[in-house]
Protein backbone atom coordinates (compact mmCIF):
# COMPACT_ATOMS: atom_id res chain seq x y z
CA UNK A 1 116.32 101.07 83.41
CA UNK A 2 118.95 102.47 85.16
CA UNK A 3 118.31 106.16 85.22
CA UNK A 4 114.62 104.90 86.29
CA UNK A 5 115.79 102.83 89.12
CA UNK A 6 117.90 105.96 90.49
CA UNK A 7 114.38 108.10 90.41
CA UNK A 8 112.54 106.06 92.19
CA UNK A 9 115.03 105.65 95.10
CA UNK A 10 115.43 109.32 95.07
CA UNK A 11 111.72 110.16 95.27
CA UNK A 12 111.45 107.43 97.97
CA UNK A 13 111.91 109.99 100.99
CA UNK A 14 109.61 112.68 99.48
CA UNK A 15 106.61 110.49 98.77
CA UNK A 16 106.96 108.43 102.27
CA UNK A 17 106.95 111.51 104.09
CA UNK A 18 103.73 112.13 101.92
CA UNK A 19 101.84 108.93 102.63
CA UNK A 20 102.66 109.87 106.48
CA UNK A 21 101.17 113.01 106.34
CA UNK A 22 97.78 111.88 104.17
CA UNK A 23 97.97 109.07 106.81
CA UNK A 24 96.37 111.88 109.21
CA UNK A 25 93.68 113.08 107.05
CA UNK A 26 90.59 111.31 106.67
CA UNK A 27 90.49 109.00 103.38
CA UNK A 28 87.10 108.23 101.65
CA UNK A 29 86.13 104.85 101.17
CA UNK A 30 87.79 103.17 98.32
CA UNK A 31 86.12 102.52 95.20
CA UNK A 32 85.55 99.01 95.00
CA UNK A 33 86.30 97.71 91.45
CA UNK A 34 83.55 95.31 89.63
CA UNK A 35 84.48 92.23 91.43
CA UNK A 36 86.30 89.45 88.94
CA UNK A 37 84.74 86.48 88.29
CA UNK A 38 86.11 83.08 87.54
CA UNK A 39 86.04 83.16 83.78
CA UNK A 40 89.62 85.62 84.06
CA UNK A 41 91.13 84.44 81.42
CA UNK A 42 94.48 82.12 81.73
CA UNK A 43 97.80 83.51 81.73
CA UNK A 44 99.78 82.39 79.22
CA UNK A 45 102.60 84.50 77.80
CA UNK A 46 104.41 87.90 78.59
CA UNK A 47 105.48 89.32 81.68
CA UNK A 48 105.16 88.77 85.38
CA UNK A 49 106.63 91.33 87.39
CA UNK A 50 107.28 90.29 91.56
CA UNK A 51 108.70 93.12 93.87
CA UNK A 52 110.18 91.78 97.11
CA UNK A 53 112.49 92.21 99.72
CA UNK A 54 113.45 88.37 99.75
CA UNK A 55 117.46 88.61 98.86
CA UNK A 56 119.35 86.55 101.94
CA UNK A 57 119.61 82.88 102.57
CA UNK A 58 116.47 81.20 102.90
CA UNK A 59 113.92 83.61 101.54
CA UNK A 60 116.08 84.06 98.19
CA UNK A 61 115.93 79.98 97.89
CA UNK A 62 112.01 79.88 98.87
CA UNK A 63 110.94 82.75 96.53
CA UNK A 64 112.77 80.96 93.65
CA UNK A 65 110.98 77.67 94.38
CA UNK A 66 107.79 79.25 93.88
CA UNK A 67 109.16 81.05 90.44
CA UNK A 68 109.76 77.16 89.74
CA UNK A 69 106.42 75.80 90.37
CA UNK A 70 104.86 78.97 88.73
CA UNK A 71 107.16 78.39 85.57
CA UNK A 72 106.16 75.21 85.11
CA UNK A 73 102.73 75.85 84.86
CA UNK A 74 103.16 79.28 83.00
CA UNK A 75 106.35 78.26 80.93
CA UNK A 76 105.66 81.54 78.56
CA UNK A 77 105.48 83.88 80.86
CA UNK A 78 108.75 85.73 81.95
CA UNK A 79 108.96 86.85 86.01
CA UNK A 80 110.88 89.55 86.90
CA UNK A 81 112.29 89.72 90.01
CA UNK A 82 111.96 93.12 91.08
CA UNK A 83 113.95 92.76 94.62
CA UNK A 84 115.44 95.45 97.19
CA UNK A 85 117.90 93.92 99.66
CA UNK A 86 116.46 95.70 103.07
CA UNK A 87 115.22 93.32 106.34
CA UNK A 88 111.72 93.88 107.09
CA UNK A 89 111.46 95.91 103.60
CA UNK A 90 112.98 98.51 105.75
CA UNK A 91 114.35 99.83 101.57
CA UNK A 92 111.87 98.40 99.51
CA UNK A 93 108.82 99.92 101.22
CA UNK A 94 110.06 103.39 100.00
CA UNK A 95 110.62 102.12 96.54
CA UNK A 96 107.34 101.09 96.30
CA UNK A 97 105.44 103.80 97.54
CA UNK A 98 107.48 105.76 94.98
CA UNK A 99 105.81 103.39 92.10
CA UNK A 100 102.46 103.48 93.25
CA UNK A 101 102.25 106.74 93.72
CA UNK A 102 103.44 107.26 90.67
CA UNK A 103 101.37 104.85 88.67
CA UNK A 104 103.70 102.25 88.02
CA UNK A 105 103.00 99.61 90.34
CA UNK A 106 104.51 95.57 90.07
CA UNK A 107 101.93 92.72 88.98
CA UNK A 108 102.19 91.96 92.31
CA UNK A 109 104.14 92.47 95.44
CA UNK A 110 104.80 91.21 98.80
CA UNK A 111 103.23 92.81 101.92
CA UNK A 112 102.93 91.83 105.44
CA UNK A 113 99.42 90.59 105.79
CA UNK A 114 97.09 93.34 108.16
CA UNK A 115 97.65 96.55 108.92
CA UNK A 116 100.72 97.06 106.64
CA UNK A 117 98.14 96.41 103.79
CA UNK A 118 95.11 97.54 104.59
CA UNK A 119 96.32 100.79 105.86
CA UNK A 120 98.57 101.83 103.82
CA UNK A 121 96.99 100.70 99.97
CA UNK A 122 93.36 99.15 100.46
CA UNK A 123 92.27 102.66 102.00
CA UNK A 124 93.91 104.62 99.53
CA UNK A 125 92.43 102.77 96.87
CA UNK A 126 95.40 101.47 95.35
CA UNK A 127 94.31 97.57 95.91
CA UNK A 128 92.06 95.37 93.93
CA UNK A 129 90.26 92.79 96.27
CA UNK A 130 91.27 89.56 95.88
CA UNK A 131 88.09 87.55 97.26
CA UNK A 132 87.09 85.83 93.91
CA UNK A 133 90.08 83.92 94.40
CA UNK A 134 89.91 82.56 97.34
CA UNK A 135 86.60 81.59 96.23
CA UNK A 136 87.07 79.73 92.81
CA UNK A 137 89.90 77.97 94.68
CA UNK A 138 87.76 76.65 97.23
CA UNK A 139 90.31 78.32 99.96
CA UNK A 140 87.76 79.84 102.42
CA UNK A 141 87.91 76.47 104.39
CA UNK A 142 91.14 75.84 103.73
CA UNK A 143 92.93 78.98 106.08
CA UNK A 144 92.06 79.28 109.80
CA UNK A 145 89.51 82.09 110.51
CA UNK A 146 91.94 84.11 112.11
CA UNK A 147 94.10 84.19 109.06
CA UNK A 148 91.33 85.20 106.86
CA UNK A 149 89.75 88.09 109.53
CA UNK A 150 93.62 89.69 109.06
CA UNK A 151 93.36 89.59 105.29
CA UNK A 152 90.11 91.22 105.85
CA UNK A 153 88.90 94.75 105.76
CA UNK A 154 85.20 95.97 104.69
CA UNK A 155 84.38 92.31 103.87
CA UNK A 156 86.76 91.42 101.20
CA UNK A 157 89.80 89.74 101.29
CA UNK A 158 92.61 91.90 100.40
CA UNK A 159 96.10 89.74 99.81
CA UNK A 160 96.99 85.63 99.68
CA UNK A 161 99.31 85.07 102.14
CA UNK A 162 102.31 82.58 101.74
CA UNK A 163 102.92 81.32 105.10
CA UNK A 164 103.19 82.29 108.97
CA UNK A 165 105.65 83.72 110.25
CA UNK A 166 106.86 82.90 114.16
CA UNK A 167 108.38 86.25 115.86
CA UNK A 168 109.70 85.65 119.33
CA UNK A 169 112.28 82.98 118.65
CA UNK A 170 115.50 82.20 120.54
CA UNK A 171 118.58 80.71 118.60
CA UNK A 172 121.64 79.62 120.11
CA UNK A 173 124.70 77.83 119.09
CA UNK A 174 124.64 74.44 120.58
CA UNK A 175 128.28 73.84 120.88
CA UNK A 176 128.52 77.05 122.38
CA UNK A 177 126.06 76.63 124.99
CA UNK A 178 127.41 73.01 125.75
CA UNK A 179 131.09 74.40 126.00
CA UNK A 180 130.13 76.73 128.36
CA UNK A 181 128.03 74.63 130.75
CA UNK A 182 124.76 76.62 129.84
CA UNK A 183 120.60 76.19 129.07
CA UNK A 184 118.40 77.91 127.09
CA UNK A 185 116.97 80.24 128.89
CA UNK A 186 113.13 80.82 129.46
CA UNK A 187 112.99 83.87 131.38
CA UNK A 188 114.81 86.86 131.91
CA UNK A 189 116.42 86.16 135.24
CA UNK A 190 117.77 82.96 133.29
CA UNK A 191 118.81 84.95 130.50
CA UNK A 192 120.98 87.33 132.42
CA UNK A 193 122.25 84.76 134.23
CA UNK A 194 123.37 83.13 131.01
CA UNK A 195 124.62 85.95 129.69
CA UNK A 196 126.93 87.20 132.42
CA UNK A 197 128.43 83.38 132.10
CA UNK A 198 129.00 83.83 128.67
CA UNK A 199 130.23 87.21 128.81
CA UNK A 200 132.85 86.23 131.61
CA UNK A 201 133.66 83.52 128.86
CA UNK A 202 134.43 86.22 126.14
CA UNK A 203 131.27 85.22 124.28
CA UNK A 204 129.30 87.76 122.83
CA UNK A 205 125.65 86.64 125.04
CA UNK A 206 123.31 88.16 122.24
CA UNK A 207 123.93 89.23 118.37
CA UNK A 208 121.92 92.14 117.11
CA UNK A 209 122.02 93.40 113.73
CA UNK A 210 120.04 96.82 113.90
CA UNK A 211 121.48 98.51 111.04
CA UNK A 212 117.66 98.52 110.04
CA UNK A 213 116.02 99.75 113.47
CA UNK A 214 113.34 97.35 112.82
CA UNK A 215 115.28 94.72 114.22
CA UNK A 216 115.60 96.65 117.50
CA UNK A 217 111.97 96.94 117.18
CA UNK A 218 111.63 92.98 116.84
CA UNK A 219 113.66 92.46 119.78
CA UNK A 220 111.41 94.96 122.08
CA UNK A 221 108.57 93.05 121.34
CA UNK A 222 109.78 89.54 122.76
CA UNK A 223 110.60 91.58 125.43
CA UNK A 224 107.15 93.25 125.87
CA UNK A 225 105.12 89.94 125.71
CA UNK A 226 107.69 88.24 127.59
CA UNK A 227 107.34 90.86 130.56
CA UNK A 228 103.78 91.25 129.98
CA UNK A 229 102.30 88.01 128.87
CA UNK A 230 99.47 87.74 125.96
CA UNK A 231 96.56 89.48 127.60
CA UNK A 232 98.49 92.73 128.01
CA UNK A 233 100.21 92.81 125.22
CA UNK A 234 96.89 92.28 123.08
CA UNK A 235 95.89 95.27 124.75
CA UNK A 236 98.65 97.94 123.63
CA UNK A 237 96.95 97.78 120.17
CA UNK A 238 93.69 98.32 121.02
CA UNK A 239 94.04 101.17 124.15
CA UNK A 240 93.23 98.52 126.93
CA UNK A 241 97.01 98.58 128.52
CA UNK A 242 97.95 102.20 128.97
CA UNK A 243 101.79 102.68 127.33
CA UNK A 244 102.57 104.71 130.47
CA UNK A 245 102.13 102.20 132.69
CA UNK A 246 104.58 100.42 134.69
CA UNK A 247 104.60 96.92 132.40
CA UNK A 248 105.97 98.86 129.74
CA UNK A 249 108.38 100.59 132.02
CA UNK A 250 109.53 97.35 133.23
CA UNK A 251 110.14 95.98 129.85
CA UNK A 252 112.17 99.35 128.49
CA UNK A 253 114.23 98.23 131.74
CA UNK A 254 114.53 94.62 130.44
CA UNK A 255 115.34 95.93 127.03
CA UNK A 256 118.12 98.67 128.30
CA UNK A 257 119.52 95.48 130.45
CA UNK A 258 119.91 93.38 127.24
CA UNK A 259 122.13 95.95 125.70
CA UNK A 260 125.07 95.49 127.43
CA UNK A 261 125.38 91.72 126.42
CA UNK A 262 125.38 93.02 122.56
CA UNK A 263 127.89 93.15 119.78
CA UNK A 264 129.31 96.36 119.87
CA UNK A 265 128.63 96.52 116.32
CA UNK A 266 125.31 96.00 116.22
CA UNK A 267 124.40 99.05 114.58
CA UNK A 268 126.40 98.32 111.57
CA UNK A 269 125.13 94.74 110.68
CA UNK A 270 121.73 93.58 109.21
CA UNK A 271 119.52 90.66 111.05
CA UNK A 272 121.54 88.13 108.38
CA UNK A 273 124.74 89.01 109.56
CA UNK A 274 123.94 89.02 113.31
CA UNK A 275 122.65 85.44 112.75
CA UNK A 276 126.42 84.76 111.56
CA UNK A 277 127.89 85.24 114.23
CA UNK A 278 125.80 82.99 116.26
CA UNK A 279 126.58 80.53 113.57
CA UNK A 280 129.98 80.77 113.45
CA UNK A 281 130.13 80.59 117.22
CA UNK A 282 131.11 84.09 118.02
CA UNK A 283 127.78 84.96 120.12
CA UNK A 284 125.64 82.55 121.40
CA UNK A 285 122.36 83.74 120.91
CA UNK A 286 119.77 85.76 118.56
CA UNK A 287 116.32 86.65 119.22
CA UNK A 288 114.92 86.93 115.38
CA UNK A 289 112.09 85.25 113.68
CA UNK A 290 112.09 82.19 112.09
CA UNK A 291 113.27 82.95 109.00
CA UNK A 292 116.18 82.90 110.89
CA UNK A 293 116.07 79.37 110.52
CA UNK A 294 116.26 79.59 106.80
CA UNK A 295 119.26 81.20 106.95
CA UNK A 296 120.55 78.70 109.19
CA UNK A 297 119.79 76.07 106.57
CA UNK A 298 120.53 77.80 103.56
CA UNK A 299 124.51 77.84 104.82
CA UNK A 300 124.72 74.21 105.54
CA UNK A 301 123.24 74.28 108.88
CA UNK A 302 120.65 71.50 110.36
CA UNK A 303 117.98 72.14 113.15
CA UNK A 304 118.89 70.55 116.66
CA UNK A 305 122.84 69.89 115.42
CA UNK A 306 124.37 73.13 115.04
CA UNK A 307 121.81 75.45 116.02
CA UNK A 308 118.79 75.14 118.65
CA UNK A 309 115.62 76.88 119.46
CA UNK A 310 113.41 78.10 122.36
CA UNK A 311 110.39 80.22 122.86
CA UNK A 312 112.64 84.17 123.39
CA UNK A 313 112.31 84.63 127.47
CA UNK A 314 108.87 84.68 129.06
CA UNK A 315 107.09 84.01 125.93
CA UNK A 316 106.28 79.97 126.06
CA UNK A 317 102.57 79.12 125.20
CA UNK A 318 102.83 82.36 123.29
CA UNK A 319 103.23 82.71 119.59
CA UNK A 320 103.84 86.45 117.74
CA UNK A 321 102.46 86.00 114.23
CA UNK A 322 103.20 87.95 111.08
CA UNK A 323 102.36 86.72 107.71
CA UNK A 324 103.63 87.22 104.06
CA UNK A 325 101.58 87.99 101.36
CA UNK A 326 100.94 88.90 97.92
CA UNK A 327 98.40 91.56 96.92
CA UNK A 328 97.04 92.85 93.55
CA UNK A 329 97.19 96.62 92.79
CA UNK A 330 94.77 98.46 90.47
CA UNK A 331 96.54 99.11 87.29
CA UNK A 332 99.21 96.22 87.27
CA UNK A 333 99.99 95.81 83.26
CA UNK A 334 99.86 92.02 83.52
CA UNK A 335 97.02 91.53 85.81
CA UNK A 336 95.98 88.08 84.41
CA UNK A 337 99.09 86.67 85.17
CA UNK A 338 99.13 88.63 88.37
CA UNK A 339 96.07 86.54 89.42
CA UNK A 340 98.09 83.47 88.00
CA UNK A 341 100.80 84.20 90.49
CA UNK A 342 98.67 84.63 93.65
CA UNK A 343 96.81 81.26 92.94
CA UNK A 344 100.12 79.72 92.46
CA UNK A 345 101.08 81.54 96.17
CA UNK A 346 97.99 80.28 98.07
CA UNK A 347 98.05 77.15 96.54
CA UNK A 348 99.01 73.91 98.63
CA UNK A 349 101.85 72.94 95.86
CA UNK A 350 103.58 76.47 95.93
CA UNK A 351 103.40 76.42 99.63
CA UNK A 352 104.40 73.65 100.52
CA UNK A 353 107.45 74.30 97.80
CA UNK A 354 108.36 77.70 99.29
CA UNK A 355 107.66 77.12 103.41
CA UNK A 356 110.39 74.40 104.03
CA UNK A 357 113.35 76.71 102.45
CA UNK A 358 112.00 80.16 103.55
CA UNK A 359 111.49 78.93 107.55
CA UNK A 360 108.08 79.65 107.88
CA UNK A 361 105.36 77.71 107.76
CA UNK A 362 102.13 77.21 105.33
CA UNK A 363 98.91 79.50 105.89
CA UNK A 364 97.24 76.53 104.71
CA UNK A 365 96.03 73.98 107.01
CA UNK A 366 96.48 71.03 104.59
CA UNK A 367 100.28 71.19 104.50
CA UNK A 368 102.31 68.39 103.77
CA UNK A 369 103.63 68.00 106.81
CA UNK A 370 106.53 65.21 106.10
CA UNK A 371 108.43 68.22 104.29
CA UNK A 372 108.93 70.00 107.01
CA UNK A 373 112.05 69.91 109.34
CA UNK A 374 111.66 68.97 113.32
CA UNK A 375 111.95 72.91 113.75
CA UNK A 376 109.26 73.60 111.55
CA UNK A 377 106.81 70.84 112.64
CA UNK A 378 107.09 72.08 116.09
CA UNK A 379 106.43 75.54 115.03
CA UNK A 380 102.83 74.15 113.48
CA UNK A 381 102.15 72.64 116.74
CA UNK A 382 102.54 75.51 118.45
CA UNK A 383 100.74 77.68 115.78
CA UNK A 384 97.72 75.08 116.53
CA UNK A 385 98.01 75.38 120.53
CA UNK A 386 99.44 78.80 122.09
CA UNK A 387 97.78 82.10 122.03
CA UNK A 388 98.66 83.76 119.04
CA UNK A 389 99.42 87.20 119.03
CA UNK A 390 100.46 89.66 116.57
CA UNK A 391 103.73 91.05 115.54
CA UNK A 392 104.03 94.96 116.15
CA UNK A 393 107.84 94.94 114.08
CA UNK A 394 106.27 93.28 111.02
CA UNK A 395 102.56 95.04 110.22
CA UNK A 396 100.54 92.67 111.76
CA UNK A 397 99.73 94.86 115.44
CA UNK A 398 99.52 98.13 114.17
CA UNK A 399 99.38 100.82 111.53
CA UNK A 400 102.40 101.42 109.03
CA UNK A 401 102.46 105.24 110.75
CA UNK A 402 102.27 103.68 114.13
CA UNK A 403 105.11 101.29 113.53
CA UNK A 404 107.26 104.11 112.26
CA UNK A 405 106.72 106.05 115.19
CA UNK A 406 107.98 103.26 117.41
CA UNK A 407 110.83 102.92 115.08
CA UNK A 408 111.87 106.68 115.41
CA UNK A 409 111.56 106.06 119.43
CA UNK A 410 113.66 102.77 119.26
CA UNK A 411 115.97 104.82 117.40
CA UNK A 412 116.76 107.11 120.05
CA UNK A 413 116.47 104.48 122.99
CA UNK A 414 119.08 101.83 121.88
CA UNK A 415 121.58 105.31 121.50
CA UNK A 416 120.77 106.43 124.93
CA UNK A 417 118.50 103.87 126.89
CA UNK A 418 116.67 106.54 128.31
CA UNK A 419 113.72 105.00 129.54
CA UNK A 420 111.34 107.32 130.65
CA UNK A 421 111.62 109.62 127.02
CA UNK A 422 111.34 106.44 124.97
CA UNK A 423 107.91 105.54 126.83
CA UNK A 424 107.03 109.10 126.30
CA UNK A 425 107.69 108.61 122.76
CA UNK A 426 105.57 104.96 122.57
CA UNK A 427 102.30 106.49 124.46
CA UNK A 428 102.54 109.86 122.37
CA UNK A 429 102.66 107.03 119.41
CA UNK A 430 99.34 105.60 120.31
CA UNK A 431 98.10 108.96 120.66
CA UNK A 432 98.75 109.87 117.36
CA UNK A 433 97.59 106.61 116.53
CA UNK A 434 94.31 107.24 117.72
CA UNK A 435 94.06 104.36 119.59
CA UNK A 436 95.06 105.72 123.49
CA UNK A 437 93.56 108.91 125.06
């Protein structure tokens, strides 16, 4: 097992570098397999292989609450939990191209719902739809529209997703703030006015933990809806705002501003460990989703005590939206517990167990809502009332090969805030993309 692990870490690099290029050659339609029907039969005994990226705080405790609920339907059955430690799946996504490529793919594993998907494994094929589930379950009325148009490509439904995901949150330490005499901020005049308090103070404003770039990436787009507002932003996925124009200029401004109220070691810490140090009082304030909030609760922490929340600057009545899911690739060796698993994940018991420890909230619409915290009710009312947009860090906005090339120009810009190359960079991106002329 070992020796096998090692290989596919160390093929990782070669086949990514091979999806990106096939990425830019026209694919053929996949072949849709006969579609399933409802008399699957049960599963019942041997193996269950998961891959994730859930291994801090929260997530950890959420995905084992769903092994629970699983288990005890499916006592014979034996999960492995194929997990690589890596934010966003910033490590894992390379470990499982590696596997698919090669063959060997999980029973099932976890995606972000949309692009990240679709692009990436439903046009190359390597996905079995998942329709016929949603449909013995009686689950097509049971997930907003919207949810089920991402999940969507060619008229099937390609993954089950586990919850929703909010992106452009603001934590701060609430003794902290109160200490120093300060407000959450809601714009980015009040935020650098808050910041330069706290700074004077010898409090780190704003923790960052970019050691995966993707988190810099996360950041940048609170910062583009929050300079932008909804309309605009919509339109940098689909060619209607023009990346060279001076909105995005602005917010690569905003962004450059915001780095000199970071930890100095931001580069070296992961999204968990920046939410530490708000925490533990050392900075006051993290822009990170709300997973964040899992973490907050999974090391003793309560919502509205220790820590507090507010839409990130210039983003209220706006909500970025990324979703978890679980897909089904052709060839998994236990596929009929496979489609146990994702009927147990888009099921109202195993969401409403996994939701309330991971931070997030249900996909569903018939949620329990008297298990979730104050934070997480308020996220569902604002999932039911602001425009929702969608999360360019986390899949949801834009293609996998799009994403990466806004990575590689985040990259450079938080090492040398150079504005106009890294808006070079992000139009030459939707170029490639072949969404911008």
């Amino acid at each position: 097992m070992v020796s096998k692990r090692f290989w596919y870490v160390g093929m990782a690099a070669l086949i990514m570098a091979s999806l990106l290029l096939a990425a830019c050659q026209p694919t053929a339609a996949p072949t849709q397999p006969p579609a399933p029907t409802a008399t699957q039969p049960p599963a019942a005994a041997g193996k269950l292989e998961i891959f994730s990226w859930w291994t801090a705080g929260g997530e950890a405790e959420g995905l084992n609450a769903l092994y629970k609920v699983f288990s005890a339907k499916y006592p014979n059955v034996e999960i492995i939990n194929a997990t690589v430690a890596g934010g966003a799946g910033s490590a894992a996504k390379a470990v499982l191209a590696t596997r698919m490529q090669a063959g060997d793919p999980p029973d099932s594993f976890q995606v972000h719902a949309g692009h990240e998907l679709i692009d990436s494994w439903v046009k190359a094929g390597k996905m079995e739809p998942v329709t016929f589930i949603f449909k013995d379950n009686n689950w097509l009325d049971k997930y907003p529209k919207g949810v089920i148009d991402i999940l969507s490509y060619e008229g099937e439904i390609w993954s089950v997703p586990v919850n929703i995901h909010r992106s452009n949150v603001l934590w701060y330490n609430k003794k902290v703030f109160a200490d120093n005499g300060v407000t959450p901020p809601t714009n980015f005049d009040e935020f650098f006015a808050v910041a330069d308090k706290l700074k004077a103070a010898g409090v780190t404003p704003l923790a960052l933990g970019d050691n995966g770039i993707w988190a810099a990436t996360h950041l940048f787009e609170s910062v583009l809806l929050g300079t932008m507002g909804p309309d605009k932003y919509r339109g940098l996925w689909t060619g209607e705002t023009d990346w060279n124009g001076p909105e995005v200029k602005s917010a690569l401004e905003t962004f450059a501003k915001i780095m000199g109220y970071v930890n100095e070691d931001h580069a070296a810490l992961s999204w968990d460990q920046a939410a530490q140090l708000v925490a533990d009082g050392k900075a006051a304030m993290t822009i990170m989703g709300d997973w964040a909030e899992g973490y907050f609760k999974s090391i003793g922490q309560t919502p509205d005590v220790e820590f507090g929340y507010v839409p990130s600057p210039g983003t209220k009545g706006s909500f970025i939206m990324l979703s978890d899911s679980f897909g089904l690739p052709k060839g998994a060796k236990n596929r009929d517990n496979g489609i146990a698993w994702l009927t147990v994940c888009g099921s109202k018991e195993g969401q409403d167990a996994f939701n309330p420890l991971k931070g997030s909230i249900p996909a569903r619409t018939d949620a329990d809502r008297s298990l979730y915290d104050v934070y997480l009710q308020s996220a569902m009312d604002d999932f039911a009332s602001n425009q929702i947009v969608p999360s360019l860090a986390h899949g949801a906005a834009a293609s996998e090969g799009w994403v990466t090339a806004i990575n590689d120009a985040m990259t450079l810009f938080v090492a040398n805030l150079d504005v106009a190359a890294a808006q070079t960079a992000m139009a030459q991106a939707c170029k490639t993309a072949g969404v911008c002329k």
